[in-house]
Protein backbone atom coordinates (compact mmCIF):
# COMPACT_ATOMS: atom_id res chain seq x y z
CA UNK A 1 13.94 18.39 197.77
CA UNK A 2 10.43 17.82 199.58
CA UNK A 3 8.00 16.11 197.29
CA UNK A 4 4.97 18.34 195.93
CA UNK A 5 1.77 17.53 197.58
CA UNK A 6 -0.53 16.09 194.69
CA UNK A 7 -3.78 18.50 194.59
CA UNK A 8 -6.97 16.53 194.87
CA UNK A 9 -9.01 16.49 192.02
CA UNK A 10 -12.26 16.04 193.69
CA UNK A 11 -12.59 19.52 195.38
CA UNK A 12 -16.02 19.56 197.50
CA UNK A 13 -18.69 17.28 198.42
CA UNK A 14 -22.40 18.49 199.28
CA UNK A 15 -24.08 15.90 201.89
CA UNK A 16 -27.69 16.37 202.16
CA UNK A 17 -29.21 15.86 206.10
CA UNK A 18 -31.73 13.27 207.09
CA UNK A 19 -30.71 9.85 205.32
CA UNK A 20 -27.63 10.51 204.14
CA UNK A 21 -25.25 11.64 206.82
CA UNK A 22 -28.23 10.97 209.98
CA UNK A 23 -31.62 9.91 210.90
CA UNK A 24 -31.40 6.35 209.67
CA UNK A 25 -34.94 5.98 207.42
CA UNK A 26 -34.84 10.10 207.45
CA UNK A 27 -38.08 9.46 210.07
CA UNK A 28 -37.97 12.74 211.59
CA UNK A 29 -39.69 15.03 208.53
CA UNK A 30 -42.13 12.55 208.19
CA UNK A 31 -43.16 11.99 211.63
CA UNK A 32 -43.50 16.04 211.64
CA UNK A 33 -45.41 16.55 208.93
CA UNK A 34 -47.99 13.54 209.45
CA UNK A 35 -48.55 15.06 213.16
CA UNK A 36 -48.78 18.60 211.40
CA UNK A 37 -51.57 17.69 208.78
CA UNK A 38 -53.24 15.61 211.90
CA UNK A 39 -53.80 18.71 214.18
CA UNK A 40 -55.19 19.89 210.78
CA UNK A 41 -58.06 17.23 211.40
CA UNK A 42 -56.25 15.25 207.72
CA UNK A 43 -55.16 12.31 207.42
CA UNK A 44 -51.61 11.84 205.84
CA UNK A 45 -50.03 8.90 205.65
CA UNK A 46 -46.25 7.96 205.88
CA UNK A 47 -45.77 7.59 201.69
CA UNK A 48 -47.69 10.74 200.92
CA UNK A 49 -45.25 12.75 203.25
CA UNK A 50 -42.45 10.81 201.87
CA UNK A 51 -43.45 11.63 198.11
CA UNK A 52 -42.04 15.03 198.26
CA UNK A 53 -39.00 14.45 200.59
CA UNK A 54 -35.67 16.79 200.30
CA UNK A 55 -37.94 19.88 198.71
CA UNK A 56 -37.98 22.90 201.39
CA UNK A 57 -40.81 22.64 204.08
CA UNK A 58 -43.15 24.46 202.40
CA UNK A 59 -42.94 23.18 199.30
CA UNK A 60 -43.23 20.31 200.52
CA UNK A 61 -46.46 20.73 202.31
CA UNK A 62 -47.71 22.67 198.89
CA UNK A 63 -47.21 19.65 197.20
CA UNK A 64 -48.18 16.92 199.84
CA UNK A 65 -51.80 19.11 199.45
CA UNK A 66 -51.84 18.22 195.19
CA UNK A 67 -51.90 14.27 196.28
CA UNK A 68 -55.36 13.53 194.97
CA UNK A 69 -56.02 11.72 198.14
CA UNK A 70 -55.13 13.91 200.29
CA UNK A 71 -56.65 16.87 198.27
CA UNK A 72 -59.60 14.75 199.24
CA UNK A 73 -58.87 14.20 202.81
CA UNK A 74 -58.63 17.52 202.84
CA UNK A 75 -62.17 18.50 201.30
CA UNK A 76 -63.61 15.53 203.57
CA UNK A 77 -62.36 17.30 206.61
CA UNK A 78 -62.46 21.01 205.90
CA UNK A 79 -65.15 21.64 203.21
CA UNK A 80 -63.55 23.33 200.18
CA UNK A 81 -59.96 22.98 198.95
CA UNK A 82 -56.76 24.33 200.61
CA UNK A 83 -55.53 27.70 200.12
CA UNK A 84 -52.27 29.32 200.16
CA UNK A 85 -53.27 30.59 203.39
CA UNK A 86 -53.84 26.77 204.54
CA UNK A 87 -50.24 26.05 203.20
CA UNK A 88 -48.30 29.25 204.90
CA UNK A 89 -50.46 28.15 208.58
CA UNK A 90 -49.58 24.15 207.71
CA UNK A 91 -46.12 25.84 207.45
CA UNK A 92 -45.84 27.89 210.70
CA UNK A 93 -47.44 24.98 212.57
CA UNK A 94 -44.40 22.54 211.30
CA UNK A 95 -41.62 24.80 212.70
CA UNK A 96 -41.57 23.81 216.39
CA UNK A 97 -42.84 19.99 214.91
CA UNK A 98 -39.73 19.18 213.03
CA UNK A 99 -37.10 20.83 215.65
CA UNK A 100 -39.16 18.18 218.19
CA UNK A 101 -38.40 15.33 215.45
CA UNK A 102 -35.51 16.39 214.21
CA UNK A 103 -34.05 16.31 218.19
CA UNK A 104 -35.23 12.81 217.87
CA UNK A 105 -33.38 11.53 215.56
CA UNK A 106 -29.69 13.02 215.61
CA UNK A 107 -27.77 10.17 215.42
CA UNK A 108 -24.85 9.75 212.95
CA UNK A 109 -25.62 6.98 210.46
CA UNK A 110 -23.03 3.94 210.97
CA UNK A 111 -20.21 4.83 208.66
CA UNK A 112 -20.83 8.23 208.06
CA UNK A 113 -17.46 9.54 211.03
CA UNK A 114 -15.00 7.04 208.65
CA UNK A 115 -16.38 8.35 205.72
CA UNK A 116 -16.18 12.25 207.30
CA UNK A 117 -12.15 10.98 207.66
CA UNK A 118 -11.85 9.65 204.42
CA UNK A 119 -13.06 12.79 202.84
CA UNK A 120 -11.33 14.96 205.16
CA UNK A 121 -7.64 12.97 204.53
CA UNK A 122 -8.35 13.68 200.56
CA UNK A 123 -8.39 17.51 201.28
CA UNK A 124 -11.55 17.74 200.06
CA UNK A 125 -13.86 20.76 201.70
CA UNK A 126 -17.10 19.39 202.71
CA UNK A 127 -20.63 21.77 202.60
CA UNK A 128 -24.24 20.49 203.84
CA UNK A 129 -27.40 21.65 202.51
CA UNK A 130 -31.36 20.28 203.56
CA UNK A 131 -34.94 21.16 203.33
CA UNK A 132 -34.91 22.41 207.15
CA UNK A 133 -34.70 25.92 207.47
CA UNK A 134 -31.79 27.10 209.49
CA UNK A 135 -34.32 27.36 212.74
CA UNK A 136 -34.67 23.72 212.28
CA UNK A 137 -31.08 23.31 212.30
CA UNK A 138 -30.11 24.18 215.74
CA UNK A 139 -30.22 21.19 217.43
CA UNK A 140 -29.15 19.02 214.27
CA UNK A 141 -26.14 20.92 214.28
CA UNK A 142 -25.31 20.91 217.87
CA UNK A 143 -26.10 16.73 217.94
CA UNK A 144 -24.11 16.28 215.41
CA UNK A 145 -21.42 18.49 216.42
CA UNK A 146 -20.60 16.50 219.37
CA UNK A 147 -20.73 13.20 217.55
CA UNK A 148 -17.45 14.92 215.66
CA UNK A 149 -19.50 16.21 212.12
CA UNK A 150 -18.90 19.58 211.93
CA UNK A 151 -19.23 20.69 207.76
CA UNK A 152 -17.22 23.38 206.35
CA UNK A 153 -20.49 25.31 205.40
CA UNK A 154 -24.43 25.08 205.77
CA UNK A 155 -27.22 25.88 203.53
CA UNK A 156 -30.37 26.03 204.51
CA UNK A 157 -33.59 26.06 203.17
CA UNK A 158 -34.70 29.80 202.54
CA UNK A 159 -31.53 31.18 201.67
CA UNK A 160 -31.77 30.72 198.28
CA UNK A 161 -34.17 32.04 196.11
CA UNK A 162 -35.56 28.28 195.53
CA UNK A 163 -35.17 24.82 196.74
CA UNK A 164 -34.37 21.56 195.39
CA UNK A 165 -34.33 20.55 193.05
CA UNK A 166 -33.19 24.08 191.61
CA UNK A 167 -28.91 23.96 191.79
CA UNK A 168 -28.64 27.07 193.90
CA UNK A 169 -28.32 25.80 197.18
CA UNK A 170 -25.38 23.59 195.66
CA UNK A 171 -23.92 26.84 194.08
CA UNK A 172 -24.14 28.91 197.51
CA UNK A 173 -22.50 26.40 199.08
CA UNK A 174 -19.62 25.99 196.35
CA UNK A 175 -19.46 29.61 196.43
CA UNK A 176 -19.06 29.84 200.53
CA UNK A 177 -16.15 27.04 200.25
CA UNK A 178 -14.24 28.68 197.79
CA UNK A 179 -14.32 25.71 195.42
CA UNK A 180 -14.83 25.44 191.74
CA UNK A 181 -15.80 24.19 189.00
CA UNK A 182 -18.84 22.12 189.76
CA UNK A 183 -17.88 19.35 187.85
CA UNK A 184 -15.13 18.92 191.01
CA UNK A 185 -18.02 18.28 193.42
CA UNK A 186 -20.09 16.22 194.72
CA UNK A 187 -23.97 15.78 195.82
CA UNK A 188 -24.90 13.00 197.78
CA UNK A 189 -28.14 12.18 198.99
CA UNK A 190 -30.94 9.89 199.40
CA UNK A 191 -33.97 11.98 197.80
CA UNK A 192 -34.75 11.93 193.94
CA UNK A 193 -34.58 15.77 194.05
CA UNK A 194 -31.69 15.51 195.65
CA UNK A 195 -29.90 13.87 193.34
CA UNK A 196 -31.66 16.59 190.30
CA UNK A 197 -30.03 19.46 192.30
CA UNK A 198 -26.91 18.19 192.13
CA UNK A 199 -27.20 17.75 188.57
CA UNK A 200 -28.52 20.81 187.85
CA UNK A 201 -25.79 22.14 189.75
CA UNK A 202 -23.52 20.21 187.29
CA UNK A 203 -22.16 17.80 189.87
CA UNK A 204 -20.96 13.92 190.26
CA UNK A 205 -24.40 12.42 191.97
CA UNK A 206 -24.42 9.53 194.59
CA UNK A 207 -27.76 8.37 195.72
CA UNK A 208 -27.61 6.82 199.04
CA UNK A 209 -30.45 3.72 198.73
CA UNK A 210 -30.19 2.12 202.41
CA UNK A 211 -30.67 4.61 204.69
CA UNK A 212 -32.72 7.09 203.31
CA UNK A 213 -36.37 7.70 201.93
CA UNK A 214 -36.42 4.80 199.37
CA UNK A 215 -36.77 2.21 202.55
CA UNK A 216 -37.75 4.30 204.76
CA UNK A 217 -37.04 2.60 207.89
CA UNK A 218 -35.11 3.05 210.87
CA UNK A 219 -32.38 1.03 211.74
CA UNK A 220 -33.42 -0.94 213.94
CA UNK A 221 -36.34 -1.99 211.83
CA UNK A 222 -34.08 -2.39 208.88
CA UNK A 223 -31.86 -4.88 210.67
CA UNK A 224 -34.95 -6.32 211.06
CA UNK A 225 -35.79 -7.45 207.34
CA UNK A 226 -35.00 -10.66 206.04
CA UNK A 227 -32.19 -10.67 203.73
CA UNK A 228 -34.97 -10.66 200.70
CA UNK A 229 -36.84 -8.36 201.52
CA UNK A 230 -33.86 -5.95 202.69
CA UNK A 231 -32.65 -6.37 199.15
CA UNK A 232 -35.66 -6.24 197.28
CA UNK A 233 -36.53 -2.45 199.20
CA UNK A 234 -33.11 -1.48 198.56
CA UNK A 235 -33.06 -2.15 194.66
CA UNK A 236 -36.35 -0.40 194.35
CA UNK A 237 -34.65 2.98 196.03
CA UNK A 238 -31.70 2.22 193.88
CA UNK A 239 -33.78 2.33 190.91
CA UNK A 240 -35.41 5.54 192.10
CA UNK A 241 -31.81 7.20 192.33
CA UNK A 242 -30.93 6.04 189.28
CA UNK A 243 -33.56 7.21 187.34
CA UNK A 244 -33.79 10.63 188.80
CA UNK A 245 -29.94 10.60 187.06
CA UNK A 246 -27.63 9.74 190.06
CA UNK A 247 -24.05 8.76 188.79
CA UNK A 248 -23.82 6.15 191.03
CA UNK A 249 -25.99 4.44 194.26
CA UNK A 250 -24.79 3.15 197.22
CA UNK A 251 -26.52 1.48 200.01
CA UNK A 252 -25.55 4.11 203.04
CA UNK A 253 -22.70 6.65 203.19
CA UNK A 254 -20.17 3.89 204.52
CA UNK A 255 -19.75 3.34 201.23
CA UNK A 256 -18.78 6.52 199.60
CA UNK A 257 -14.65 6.27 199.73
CA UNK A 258 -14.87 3.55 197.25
CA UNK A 259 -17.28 6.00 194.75
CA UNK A 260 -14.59 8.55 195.55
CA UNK A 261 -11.72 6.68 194.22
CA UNK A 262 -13.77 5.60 191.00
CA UNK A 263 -14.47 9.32 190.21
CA UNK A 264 -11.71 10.32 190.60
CA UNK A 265 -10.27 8.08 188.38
CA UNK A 266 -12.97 9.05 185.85
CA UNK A 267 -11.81 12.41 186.09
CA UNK A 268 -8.20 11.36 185.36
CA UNK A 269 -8.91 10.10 182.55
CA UNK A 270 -11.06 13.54 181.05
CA UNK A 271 -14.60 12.73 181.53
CA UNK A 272 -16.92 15.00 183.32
CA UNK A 273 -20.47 14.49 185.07
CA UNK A 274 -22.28 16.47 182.24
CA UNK A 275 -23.85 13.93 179.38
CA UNK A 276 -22.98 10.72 182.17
């Protein structure tokens, strides 16, 4: 008699974009919106558009604008405060910016194909969600495509009635793989609100430290750090993660199969990512 196929206990994991699964540093939003508040005549610098990172585009820019310095860049340069007028034309302006960035910076993060395997081996279905709207997508998705990531659903932002770091984008996505309850998922990323989503959603969290906003570097220039200073950017992300309530932290998403195995092992034994 054939032996029964054990049924994996985790049942879906929810990898966020830019930072987590490519775009080493997630460089491409912030190059995007820094050149899309500069044809604006205001200055934005690198940490002000990374404050906000993982939140749909336009909230994004909404918020960038409630920066005190930049609320004052922007009176310096423009006369009165910004509207929501300012925010939708910031917003239409970004489009075509970020599908120029994001073609930039397609590359698979080192790790992330063996980890794709790992996950895929376990049985586990795999869904994708981001702050790019589905426009934004297209070449993402094709780039990555050919470099062999192809995830069992998308969700976009703007087809949900909110963003991060509201759960519903985690729940659509559960919902399109046919995979339940949430406590049988994961959300990994590299943002704070990120990591609240999948909470909110009632999901295991991984923050991914590394390669995401936290440093905020590209590879190359994070190869580039001496060992201290490497470490010392990496535990401040961690912390970051941590705090916003991530389960665990990893440095980049080579690392995940190991978190896997220590869930599921968790979940063996009864526990559940609510109250953890």
């Amino acid at each position: 008699m054939p032996t029964a196929i054990k049924a994996p206990m985790l049942k879906g994991i929810v990898f966020d974009w830019a930072g987590t699964m490519i775009d080493f540093g997630s460089c491409a939003p912030v190059e995007a919106l820094v050149e899309g508040f500069s044809a604006e005549g205001v200055a934005l610098t690198m940490a002000q558009a990374r404050r906000d990172m993982g939140r749909a585009k336009r909230d994004h820019v909404a918020s960038a604008l409630t920066n005190p310095e930049v609320a004052a860049n922007w009176m310096a340069a423009k006369g009165q405060p910004s509207t929501e007028a300012d925010i939708d034309r910031i917003y239409e302006a970004l489009g075509p910016l970020m599908i120029a960035a994001a073609a930039r910076h397609t590359d698979l993060i080192p790790g992330a194909a063996a980890t794709l395997a790992d996950v895929r081996a376990r049985g586990i279905k795999v869904g994708s969600n981001t702050g790019y709207t589905r426009a934004m997508m297209v070449p993402i998705l094709a780039a990555a495509a050919a470099q062999g990531y192809v995830p069992d659903a998308v969700v976009c932002a703007g087809e949900t009635a909110e963003g991060r770091p509201s759960p519903l984008m985690v729940w659509k996505l559960l919902v399109e793989l046919g995979v339940y309850p949430a406590s049988a998922c994961v959300k990994v990323d590299d943002a704070e609100v990120g990591i609240g989503e999948g909470r909110s959603a009632g999901c295991w969290t991984v923050g991914v430290a590394a390669s995401g906003n936290g440093v905020g570097l590209t590879l190359p220039e994070y190869e580039a750090l001496d060992e201290e200073t490497r470490r010392a950017r990496i535990a401040a992300s961690a912390d970051a993660l941590s705090k916003a309530g991530a389960h665990y932290v990893i440095d980049t998403v080579a690392d995940l199969p190991g978190v896997l195995d220590q869930i599921e092992a968790r979940m063996a034994a009864g526990e559940k990512p609510e109250g953890n």
